[in-house]
N, C-alpha and C. Protein backbone atom coordinates (compact mmCIF):
# COMPACT_ATOMS: atom_id res chain seq x y z
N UNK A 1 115.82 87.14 88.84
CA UNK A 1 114.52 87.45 88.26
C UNK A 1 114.54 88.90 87.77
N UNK A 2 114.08 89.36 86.57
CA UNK A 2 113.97 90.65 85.74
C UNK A 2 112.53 91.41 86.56
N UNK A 3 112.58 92.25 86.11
CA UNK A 3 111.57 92.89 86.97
C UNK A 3 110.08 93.09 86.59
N UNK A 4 109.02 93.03 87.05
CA UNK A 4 107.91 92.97 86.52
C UNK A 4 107.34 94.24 86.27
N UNK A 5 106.26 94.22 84.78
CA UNK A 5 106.38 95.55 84.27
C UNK A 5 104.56 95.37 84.21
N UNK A 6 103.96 96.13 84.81
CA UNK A 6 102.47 95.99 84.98
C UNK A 6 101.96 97.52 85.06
N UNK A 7 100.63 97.65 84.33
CA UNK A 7 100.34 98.76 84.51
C UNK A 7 98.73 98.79 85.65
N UNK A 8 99.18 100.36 86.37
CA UNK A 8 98.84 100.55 87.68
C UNK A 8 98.49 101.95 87.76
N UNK A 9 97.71 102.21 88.71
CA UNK A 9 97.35 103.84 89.25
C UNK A 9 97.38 103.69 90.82
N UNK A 10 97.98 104.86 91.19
CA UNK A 10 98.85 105.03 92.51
C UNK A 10 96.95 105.92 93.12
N UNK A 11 96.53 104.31 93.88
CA UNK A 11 95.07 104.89 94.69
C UNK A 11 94.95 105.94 95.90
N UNK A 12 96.24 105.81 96.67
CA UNK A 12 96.69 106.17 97.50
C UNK A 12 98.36 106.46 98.20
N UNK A 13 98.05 108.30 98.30
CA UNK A 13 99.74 108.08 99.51
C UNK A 13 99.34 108.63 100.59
N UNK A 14 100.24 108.25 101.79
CA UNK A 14 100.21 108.23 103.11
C UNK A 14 101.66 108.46 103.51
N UNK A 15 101.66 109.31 104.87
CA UNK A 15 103.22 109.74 105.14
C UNK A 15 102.99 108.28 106.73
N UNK A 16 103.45 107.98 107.59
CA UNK A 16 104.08 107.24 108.24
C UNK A 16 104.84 108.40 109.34
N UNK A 17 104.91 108.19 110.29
CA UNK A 17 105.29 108.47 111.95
C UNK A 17 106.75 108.76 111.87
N UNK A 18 107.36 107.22 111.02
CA UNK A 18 108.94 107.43 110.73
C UNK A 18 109.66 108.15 109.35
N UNK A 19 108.75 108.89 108.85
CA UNK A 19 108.87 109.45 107.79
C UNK A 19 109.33 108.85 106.83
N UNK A 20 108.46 107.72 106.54
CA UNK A 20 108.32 106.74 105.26
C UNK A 20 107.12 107.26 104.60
N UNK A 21 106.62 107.01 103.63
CA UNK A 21 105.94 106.98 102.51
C UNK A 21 105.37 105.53 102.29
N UNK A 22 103.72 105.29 102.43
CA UNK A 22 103.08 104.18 102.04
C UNK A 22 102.02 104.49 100.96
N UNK A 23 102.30 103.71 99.29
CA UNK A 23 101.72 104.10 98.20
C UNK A 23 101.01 102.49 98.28
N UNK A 24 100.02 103.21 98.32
CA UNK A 24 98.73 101.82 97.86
C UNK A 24 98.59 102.22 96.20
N UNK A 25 98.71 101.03 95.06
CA UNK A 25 99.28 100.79 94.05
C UNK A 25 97.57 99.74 93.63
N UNK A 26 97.12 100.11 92.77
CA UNK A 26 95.82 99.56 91.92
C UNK A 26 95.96 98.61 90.58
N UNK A 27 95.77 97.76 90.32
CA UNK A 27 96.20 97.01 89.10
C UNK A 27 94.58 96.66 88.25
N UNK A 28 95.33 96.42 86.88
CA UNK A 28 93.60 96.11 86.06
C UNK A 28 94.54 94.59 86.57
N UNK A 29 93.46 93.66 86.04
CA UNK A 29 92.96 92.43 86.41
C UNK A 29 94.21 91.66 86.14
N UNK A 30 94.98 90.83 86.99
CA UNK A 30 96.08 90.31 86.46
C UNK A 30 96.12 88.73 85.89
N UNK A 31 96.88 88.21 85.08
CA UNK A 31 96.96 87.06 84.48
C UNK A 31 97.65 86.44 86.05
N UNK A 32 97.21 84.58 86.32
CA UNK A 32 97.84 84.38 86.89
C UNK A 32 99.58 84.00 87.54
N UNK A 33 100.07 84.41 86.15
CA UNK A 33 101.47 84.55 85.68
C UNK A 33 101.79 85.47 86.44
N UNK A 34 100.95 86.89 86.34
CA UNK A 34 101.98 87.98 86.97
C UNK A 34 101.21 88.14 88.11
N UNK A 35 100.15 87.81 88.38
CA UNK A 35 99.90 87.92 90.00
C UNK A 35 100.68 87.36 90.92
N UNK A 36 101.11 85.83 90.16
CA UNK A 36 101.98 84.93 91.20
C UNK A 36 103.39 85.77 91.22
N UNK A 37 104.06 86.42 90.05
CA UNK A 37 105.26 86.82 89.94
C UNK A 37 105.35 88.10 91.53
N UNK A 38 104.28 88.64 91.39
CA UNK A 38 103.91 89.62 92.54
C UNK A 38 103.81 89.46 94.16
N UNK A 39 103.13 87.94 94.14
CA UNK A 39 103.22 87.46 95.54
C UNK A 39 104.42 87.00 96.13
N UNK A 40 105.16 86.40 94.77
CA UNK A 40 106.99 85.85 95.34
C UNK A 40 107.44 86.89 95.87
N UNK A 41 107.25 88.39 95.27
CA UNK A 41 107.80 89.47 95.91
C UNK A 41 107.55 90.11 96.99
N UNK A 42 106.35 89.36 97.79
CA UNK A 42 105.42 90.55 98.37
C UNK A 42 106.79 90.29 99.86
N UNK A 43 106.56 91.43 100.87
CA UNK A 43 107.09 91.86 101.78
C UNK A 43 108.74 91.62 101.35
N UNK A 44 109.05 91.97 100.33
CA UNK A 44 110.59 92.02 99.89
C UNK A 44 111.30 94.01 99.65
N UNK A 45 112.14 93.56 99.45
CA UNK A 45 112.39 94.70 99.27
C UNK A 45 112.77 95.50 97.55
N UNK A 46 112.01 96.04 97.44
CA UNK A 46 111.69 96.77 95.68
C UNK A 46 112.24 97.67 95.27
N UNK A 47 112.76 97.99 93.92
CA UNK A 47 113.18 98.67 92.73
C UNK A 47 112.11 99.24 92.58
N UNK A 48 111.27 100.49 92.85
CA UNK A 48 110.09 100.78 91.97
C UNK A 48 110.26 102.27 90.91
N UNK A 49 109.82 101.71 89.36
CA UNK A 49 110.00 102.88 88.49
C UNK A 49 108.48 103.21 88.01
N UNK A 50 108.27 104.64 88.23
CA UNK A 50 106.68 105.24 88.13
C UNK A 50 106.72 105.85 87.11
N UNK A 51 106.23 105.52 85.81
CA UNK A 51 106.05 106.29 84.84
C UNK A 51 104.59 106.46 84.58
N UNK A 52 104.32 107.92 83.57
CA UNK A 52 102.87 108.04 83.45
C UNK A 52 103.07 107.55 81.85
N UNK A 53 104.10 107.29 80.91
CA UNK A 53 104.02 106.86 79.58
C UNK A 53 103.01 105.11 79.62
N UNK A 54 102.41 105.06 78.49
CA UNK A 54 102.09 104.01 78.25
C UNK A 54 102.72 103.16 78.06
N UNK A 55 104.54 103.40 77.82
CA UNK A 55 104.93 102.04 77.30
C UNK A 55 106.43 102.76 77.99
N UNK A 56 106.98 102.06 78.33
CA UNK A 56 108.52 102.47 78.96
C UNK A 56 109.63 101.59 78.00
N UNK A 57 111.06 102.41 77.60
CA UNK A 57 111.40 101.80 76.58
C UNK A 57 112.47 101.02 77.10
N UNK A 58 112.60 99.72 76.22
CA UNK A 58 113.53 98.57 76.89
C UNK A 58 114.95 99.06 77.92
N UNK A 59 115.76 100.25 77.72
CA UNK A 59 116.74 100.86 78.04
C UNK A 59 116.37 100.90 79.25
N UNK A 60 115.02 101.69 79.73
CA UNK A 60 114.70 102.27 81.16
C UNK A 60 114.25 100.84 81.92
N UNK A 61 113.75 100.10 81.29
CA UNK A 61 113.78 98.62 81.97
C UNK A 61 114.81 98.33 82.43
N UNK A 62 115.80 97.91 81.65
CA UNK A 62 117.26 96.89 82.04
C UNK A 62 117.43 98.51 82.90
N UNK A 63 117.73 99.18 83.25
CA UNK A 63 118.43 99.96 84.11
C UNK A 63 118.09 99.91 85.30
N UNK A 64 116.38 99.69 85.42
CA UNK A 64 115.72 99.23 86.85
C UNK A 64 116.04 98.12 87.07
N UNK A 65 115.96 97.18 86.39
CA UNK A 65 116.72 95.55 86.33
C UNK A 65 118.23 95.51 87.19
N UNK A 66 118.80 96.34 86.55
CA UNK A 66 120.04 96.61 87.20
C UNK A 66 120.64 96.73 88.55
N UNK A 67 119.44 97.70 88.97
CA UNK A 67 119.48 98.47 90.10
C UNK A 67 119.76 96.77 91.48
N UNK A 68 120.50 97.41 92.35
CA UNK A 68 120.25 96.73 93.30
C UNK A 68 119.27 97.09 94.76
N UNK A 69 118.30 96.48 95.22
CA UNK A 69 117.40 97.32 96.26
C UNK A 69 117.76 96.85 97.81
N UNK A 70 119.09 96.37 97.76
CA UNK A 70 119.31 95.79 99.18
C UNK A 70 119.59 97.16 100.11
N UNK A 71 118.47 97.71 101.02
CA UNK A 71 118.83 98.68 101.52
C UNK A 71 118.64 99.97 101.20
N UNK A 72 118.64 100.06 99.35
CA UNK A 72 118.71 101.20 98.73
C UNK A 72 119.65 102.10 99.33
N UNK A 73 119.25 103.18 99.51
CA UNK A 73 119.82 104.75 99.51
C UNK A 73 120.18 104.82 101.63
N UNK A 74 119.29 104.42 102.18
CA UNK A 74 119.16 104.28 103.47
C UNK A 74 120.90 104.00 104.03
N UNK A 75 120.64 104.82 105.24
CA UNK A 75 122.12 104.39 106.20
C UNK A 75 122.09 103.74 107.03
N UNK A 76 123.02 103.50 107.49
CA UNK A 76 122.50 103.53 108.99
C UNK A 76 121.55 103.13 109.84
N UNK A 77 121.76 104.60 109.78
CA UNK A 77 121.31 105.34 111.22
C UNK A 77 119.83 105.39 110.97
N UNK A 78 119.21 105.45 109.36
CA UNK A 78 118.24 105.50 109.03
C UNK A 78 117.55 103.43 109.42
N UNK A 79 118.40 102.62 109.19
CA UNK A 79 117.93 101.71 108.86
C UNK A 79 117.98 101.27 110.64
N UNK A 80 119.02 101.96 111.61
CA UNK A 80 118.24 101.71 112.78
C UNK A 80 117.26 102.37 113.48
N UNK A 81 116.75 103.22 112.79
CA UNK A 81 115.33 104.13 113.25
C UNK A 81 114.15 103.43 112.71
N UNK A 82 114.36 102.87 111.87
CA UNK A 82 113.69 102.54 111.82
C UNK A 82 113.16 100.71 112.36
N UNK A 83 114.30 100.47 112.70
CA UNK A 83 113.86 98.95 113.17
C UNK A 83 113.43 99.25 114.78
N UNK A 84 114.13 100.05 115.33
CA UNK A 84 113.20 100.63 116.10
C UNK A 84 111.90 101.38 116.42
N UNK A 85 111.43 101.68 115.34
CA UNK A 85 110.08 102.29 114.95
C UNK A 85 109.29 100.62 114.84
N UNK A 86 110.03 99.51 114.36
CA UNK A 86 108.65 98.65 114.28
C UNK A 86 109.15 97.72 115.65
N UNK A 87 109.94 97.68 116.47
CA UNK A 87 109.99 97.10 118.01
C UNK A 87 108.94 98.41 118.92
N UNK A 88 108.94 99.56 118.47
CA UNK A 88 108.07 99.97 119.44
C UNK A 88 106.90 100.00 118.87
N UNK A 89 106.54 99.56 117.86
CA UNK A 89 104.89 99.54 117.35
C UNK A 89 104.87 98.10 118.04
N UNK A 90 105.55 96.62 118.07
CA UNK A 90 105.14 95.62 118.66
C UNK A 90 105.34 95.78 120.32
N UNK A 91 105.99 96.39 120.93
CA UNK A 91 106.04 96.12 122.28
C UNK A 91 107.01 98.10 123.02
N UNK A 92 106.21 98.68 122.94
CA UNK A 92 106.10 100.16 123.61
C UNK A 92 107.13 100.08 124.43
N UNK A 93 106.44 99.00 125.49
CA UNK A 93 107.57 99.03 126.49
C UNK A 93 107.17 100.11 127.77
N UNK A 94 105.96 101.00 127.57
CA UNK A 94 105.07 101.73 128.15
C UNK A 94 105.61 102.54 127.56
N UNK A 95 106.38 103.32 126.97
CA UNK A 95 106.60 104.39 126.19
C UNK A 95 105.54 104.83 125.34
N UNK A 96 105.01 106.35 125.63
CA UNK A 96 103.80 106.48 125.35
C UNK A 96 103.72 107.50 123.83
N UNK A 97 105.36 107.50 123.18
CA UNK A 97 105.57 107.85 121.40
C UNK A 97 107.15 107.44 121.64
N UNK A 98 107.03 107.22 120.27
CA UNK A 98 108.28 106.81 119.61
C UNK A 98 109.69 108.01 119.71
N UNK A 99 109.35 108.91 120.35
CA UNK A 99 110.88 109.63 120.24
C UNK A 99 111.50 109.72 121.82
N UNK A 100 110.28 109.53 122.64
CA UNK A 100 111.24 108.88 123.88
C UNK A 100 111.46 107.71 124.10
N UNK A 101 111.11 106.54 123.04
CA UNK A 101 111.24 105.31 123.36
C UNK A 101 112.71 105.25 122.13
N UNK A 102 112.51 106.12 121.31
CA UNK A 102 114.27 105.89 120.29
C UNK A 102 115.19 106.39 121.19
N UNK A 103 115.07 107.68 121.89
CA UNK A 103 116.27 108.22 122.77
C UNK A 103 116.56 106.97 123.99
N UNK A 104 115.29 106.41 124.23
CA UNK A 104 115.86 105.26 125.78
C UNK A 104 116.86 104.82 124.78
N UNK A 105 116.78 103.77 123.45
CA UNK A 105 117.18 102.39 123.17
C UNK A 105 118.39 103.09 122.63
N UNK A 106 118.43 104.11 121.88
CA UNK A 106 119.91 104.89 121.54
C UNK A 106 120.88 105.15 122.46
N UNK A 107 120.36 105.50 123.84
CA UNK A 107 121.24 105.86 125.08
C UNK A 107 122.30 104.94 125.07
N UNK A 108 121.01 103.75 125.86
CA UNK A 108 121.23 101.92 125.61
C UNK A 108 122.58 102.06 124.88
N UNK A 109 122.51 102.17 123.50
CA UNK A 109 123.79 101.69 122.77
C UNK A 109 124.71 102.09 123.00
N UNK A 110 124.65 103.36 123.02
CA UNK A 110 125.18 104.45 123.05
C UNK A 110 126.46 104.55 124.57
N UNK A 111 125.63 104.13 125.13
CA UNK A 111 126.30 104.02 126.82
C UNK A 111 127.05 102.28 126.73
N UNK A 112 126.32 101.62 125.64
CA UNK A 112 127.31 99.82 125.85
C UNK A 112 128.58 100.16 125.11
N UNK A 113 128.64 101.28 123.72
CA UNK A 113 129.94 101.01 123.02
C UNK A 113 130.76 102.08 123.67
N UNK A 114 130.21 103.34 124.33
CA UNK A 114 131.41 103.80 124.95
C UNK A 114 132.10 103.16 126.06
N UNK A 115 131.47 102.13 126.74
CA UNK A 115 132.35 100.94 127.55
C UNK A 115 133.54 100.46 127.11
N UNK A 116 133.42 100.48 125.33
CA UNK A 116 134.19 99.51 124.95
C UNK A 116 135.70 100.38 124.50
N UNK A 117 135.21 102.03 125.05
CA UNK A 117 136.17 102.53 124.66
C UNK A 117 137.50 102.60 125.71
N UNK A 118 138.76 102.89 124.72
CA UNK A 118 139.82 102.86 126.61
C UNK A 118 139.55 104.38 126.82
N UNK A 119 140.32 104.22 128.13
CA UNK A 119 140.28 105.52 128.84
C UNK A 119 141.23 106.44 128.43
């Protein structure tokens, strides 16, 4: 699927605990063509290109088209901080913030793969 090209005003940003970025995104009234194209996508993971031009030219399209968003830019180490940021938003665990509940579950690992090391 090519990417959907809709015009929008950014209502809201918000920073996040794990130092993510949440942009609440405003649309004029959508056809049910591209609303549905929008819901196939919803909780996926996105390519997003923000321009303030009225019209973006076919080139800068196919290049976002291009792009692959599995993961993006993220490592790691980033992509296990953060799956740990949403196990301790569902279950704490009594941990009463997230940076002594990442150091427990990091130890955790941390202490199973040096097992696996020889002596």
């Amino acid at each position: 699927m090519t990417g959907i090209l809709i015009a929008a005003q950014i209502e809201r940003i918000a920073t996040r605990k794990d130092r993510t970025v949440a942009i609440t995104i405003g649309t004029q009234e959508l056809n049910p063509d591209k609303a549905g194209q929008l819901f196939q996508i919803q909780d996926r993971l996105v390519c997003v290109y923000i321009s303030e031009k009225e019209t973006i030219p076919q080139s800068e399209i196919d290049k976002v088209d291009a792009l692959n968003p599995e993961f993006g830019n993220k490592t790691q180490s980033q992509r296990m901080r953060n799956v740990l940021y949403k196990l301790f938003e569902q279950r704490n665990e009594g941990f009463k913030d997230f940076d002594s509940f990442y150091k427990h579950h990091t130890d955790i690992i941390i202490e199973h793969l040096k097992k696996k090391l020889d002596a």
